[in-house]
Protein backbone atom coordinates (compact mmCIF):
# COMPACT_ATOMS: atom_id res chain seq x y z
CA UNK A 1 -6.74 -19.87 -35.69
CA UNK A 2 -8.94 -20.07 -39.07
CA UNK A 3 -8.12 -18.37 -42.18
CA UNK A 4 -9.80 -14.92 -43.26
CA UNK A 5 -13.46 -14.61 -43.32
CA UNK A 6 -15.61 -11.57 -43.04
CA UNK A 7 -15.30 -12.26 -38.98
CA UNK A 8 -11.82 -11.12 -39.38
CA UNK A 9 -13.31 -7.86 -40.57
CA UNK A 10 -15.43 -7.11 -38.61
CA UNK A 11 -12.91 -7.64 -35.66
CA UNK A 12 -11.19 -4.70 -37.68
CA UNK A 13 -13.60 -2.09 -37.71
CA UNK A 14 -15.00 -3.23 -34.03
CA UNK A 15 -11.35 -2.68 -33.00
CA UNK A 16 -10.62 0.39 -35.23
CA UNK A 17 -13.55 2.41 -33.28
CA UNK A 18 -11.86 2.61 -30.54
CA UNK A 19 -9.11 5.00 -32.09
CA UNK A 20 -10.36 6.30 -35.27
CA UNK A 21 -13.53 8.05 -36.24
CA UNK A 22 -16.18 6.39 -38.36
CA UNK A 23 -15.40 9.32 -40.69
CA UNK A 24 -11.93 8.00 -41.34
CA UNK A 25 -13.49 4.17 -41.50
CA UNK A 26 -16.43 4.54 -43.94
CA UNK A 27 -17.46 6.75 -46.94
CA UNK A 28 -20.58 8.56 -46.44
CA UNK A 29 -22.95 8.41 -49.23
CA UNK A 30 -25.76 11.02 -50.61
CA UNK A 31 -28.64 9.99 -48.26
CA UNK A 32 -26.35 9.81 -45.10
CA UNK A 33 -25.22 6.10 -44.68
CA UNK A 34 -21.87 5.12 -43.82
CA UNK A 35 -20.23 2.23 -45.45
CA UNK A 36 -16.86 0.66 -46.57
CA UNK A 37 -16.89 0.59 -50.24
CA UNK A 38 -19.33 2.53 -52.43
CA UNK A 39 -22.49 0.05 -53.68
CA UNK A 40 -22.35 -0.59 -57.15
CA UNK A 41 -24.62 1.13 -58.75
CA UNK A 42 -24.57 4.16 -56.95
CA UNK A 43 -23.40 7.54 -58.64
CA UNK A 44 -23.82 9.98 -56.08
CA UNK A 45 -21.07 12.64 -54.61
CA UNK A 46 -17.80 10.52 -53.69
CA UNK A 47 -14.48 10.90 -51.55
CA UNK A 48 -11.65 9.30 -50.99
CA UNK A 49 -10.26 7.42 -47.69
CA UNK A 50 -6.48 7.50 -46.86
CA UNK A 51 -6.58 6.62 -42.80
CA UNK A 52 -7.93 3.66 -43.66
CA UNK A 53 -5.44 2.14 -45.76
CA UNK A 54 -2.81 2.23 -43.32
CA UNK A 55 -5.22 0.49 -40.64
CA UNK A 56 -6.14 -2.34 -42.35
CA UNK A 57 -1.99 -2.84 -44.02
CA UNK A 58 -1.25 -2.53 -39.87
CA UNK A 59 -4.59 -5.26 -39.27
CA UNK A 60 -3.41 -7.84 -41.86
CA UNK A 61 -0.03 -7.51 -41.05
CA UNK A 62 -0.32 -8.52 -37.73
CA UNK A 63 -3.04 -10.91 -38.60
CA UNK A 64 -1.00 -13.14 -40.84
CA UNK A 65 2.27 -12.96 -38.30
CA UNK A 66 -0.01 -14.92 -35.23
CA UNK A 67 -1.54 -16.69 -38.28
CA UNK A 68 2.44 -17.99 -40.17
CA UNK A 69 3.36 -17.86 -35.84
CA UNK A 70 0.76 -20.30 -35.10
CA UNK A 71 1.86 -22.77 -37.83
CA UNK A 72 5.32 -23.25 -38.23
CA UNK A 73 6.71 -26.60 -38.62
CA UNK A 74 9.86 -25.46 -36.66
CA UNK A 75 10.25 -24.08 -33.62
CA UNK A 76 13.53 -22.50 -34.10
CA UNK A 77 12.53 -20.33 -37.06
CA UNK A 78 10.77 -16.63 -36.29
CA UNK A 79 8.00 -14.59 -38.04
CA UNK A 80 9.02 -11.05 -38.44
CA UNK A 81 7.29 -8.13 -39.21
CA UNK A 82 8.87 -5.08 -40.87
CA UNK A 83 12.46 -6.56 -41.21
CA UNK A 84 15.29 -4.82 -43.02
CA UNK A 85 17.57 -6.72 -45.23
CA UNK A 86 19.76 -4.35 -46.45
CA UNK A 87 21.99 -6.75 -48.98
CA UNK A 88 18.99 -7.95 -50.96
CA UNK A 89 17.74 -4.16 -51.01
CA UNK A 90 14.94 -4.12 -48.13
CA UNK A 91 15.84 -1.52 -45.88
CA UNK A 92 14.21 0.82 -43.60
CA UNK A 93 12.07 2.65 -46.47
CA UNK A 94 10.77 -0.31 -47.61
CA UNK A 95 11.15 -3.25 -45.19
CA UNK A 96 9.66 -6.55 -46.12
CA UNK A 97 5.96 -6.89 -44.59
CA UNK A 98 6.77 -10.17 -43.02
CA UNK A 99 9.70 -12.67 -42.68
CA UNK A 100 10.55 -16.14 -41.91
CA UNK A 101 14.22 -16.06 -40.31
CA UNK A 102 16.36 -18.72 -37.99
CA UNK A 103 17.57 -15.43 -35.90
CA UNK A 104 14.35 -13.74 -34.08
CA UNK A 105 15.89 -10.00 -35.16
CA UNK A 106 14.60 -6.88 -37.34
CA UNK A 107 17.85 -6.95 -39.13
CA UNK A 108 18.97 -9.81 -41.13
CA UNK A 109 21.48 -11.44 -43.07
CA UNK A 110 20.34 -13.13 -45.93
CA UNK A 111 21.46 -16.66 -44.70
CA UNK A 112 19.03 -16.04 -42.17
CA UNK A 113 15.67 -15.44 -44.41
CA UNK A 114 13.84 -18.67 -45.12
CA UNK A 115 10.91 -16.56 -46.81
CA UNK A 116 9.95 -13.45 -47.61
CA UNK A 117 5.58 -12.33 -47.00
CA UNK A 118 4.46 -9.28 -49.40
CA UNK A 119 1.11 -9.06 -47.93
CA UNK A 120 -1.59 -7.43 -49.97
CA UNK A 121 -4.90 -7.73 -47.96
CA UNK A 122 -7.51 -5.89 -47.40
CA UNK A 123 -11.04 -5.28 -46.41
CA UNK A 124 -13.32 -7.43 -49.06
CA UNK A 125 -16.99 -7.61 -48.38
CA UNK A 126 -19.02 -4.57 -47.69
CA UNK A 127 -20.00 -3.35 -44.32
CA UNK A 128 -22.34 -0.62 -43.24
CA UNK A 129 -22.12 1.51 -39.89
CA UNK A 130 -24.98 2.45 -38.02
CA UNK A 131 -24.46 6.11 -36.24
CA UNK A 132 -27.86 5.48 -33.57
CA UNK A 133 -26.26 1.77 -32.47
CA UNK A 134 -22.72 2.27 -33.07
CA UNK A 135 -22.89 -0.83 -34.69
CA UNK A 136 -21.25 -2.48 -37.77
CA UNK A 137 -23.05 -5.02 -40.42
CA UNK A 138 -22.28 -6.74 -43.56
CA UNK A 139 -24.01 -5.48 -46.53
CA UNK A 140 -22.55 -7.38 -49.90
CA UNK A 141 -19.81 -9.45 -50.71
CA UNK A 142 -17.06 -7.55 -53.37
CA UNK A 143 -19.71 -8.24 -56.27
CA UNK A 144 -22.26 -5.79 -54.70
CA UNK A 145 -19.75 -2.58 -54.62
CA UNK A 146 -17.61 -0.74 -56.70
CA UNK A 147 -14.32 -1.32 -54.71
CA UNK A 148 -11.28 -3.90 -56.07
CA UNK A 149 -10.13 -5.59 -53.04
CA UNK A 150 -6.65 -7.01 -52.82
CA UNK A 151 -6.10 -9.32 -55.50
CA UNK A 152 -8.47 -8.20 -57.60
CA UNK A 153 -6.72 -4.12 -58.00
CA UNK A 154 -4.22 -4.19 -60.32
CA UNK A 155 -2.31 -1.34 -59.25
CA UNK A 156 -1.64 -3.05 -55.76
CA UNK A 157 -0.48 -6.41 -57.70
CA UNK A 158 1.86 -4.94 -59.99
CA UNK A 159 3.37 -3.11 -56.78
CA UNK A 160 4.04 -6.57 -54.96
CA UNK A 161 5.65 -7.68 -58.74
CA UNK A 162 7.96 -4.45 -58.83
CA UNK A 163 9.08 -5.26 -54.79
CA UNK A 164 9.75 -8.61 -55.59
CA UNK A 165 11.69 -8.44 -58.64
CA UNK A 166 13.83 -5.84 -57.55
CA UNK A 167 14.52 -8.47 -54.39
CA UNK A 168 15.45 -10.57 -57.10
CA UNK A 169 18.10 -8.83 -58.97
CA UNK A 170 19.80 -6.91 -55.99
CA UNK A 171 22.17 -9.40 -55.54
CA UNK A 172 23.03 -12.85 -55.66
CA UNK A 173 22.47 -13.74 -52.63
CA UNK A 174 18.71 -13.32 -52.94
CA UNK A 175 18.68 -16.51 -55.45
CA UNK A 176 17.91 -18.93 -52.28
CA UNK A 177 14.70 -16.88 -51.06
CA UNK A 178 11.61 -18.00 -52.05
CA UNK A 179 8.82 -14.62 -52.30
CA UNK A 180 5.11 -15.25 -51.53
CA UNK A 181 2.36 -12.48 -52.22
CA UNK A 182 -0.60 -13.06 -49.60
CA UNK A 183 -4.15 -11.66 -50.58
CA UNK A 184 -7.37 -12.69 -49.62
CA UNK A 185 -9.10 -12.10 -52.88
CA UNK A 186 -9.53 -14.10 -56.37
CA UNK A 187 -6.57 -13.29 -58.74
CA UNK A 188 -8.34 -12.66 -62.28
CA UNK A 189 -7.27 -14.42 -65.70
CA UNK A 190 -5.49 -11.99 -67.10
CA UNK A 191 -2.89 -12.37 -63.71
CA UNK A 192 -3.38 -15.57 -63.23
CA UNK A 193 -1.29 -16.04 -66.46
CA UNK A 194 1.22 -13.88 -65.53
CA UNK A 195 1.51 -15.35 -61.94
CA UNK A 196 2.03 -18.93 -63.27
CA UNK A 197 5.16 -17.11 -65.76
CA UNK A 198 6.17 -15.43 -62.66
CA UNK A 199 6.15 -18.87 -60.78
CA UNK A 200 7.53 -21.09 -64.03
CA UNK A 201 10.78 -18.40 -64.22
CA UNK A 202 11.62 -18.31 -60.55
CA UNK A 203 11.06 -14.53 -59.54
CA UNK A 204 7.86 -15.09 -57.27
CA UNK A 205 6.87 -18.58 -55.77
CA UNK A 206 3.37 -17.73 -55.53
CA UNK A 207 0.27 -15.56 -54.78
CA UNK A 208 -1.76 -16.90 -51.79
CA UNK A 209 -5.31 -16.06 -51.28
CA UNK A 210 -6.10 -17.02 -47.43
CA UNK A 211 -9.77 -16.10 -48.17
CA UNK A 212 -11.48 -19.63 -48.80
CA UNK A 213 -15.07 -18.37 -49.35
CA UNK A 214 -14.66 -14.37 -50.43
CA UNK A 215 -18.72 -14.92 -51.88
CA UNK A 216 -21.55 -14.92 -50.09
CA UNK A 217 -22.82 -17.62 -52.57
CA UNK A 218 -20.97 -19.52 -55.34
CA UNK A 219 -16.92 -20.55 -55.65
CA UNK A 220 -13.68 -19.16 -56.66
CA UNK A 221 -10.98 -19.99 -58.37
CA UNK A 222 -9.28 -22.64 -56.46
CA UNK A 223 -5.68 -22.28 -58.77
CA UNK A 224 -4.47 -21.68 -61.53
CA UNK A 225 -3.04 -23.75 -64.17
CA UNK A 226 0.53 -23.75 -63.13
CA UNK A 227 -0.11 -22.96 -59.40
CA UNK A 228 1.34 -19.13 -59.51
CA UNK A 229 -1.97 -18.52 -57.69
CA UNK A 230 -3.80 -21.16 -55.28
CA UNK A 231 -6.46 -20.44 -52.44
CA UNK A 232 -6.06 -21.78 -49.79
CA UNK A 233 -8.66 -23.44 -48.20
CA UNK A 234 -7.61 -24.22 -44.29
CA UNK A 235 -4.68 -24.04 -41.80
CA UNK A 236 -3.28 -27.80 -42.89
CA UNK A 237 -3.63 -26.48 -46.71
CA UNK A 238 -1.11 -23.59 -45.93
CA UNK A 239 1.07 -25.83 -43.27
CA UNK A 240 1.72 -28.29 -45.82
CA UNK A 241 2.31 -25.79 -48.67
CA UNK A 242 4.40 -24.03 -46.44
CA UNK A 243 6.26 -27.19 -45.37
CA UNK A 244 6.75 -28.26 -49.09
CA UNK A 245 8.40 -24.86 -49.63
CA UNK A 246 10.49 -25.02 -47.12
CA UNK A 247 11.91 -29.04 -48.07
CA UNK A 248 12.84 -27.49 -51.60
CA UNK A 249 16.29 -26.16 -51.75
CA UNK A 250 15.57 -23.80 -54.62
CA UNK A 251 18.00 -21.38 -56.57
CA UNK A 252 16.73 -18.23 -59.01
CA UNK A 253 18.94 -18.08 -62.05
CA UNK A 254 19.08 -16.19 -64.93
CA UNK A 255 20.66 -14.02 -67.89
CA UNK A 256 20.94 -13.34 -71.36
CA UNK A 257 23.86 -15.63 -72.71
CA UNK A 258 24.81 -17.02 -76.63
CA UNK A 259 24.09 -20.47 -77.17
CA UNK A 260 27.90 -21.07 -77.49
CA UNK A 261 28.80 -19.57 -74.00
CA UNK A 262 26.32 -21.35 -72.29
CA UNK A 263 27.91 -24.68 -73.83
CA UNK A 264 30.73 -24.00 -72.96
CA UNK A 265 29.52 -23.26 -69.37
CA UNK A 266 27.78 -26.94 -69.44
CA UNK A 267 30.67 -28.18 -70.41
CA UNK A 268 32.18 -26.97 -67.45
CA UNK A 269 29.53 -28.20 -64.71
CA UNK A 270 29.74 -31.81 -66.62
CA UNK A 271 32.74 -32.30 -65.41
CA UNK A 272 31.13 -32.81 -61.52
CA UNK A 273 31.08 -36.16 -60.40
CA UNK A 274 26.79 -36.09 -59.02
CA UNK A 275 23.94 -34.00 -60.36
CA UNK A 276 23.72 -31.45 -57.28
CA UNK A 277 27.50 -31.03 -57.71
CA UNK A 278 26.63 -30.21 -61.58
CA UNK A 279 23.51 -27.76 -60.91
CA UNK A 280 25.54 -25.80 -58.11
CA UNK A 281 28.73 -25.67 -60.25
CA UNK A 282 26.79 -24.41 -63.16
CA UNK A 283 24.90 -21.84 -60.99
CA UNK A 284 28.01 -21.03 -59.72
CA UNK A 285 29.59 -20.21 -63.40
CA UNK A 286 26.60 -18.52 -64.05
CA UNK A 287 27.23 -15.59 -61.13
CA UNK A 288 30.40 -15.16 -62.42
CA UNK A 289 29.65 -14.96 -65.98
């Protein structure tokens, strides 16, 4: 299974005919064509699609489950869509899009979460349906419309930010989790700084684009300077950042102490005979603190 391409999309729409109207698919522009984002340039009457939305969250979804399914290093873990982790905050209102669990259930513990997936995907090049032929055809990668796919709408980014980091301080128990945001569009510079803080401070572990050629012509950013954001490029890029993630035994920490209590807190975890006895002792002063 490859990463996403504009094939992917136009599995989508080919698949999406068969139980939704072109109506609900495409917006229909001044002289009569239908297409999936308005061309740039044009300034003619415009609407505003909701179906669609929900189709293509439902698409990607299930996309990147056989993709993460298809990949995993271990056999006993399980990709999960929509699962409810109601300790750490994710419940049935807002379950988390996909999870990587040891127990092949919708509701977990959070022992049992190896990762969390926010997926924000969505359709990126431009595609044009033809009423006489039924037929669906690429028309212009993201530079030739108007639309901001995934990564590249703001709104939809600092949604995955406000998920995650209230999975961050929900409880304690949510400190062992690593949280990837999946996309399959460039991140721009002005988030690509704030992904690498994001990334440096613990709250997210990264934002993935699985899109390895979103142009028609010319590159993308590959990463950025601290690795908050990185493309990837193949199926072995993503298994062996996956795989990397998963060898780390990582722990979120933070607060607001004086510089004298947090001496006295080192102090403390000195005391521990090795360094992982120190760094878990400390950690452990810091929860209760």
């Amino acid at each position: 299974m490859r990463l996403w391409s504009k094939k992917q999309e136009k599995i989508f729409f080919d698949k999406s005919k068969n139980f939704a109207s072109y109506s609900q698919l495409f917006y229909k522009t001044d002289d009569g064509r239908y297409v999936s984002y308005w061309p740039k340039g044009y300034s003619g009457t415009k609407s505003t699609l909701q179906a669609r939305n929900s189709l293509i969250g439902n698409f990607t979804e299930k996309w990147v489950s056989d993709l993460i399914g298809q990949i995993l290093p271990d056999e006993n873990l399980h990709v999960i869509q929509q699962a409810q982790i109601p300790s750490i905050g994710i419940t049935h209102r807002s379950p988390a899009d996909i999870v990587i669990a040891t127990e092949n259930k919708k509701l977990l513990m959070p022992h049992e979460v190896r990762l969390i997936f926010e997926v924000k995907m969505s359709i990126v090049w431009n595609w044009e349906y033809d009423t006489a032929t039924s037929q669906v055809k690429e028309i212009g990668d993201y530079r030739t419309h108007q639309g901001r796919p995934s990564f590249t709408r703001s709104d939809s980014i600092l949604k995955a930010i406000g998920k995650c980091i209230d999975i961050r301080v929900s409880n304690f128990k949510a400190s062992k989790i690593p949280l990837i945001v999946l996309g399959n569009a460039p991140l721009s510079n002005g988030f690509c700084k704030k992904a690498d803080y994001l990334k440096t401070a613990g709250i997210i572990q990264g934002f993935w684009s699985l899109n390895p050629f979103p142009l028609n012509h010319g590159n993308t950013r590959k990463r950025s300077h601290k690795n908050g954001f990185i493309r990837m490029d193949n199926t072995d890029e993503l298994n062996r950042t996956l795989n990397q993630l998963f060898k780390q035994e990582l722990n979120f920490f933070s607060g607001m102490e004086n510089p004298e209590r947090l001496g006295q807190l080192i102090e403390v975890a000195n005391r521990e005979n090795t360094y992982e006895d120190k760094g878990l002792k400390f950690l452990n002063l810091l929860e209760r603190s």
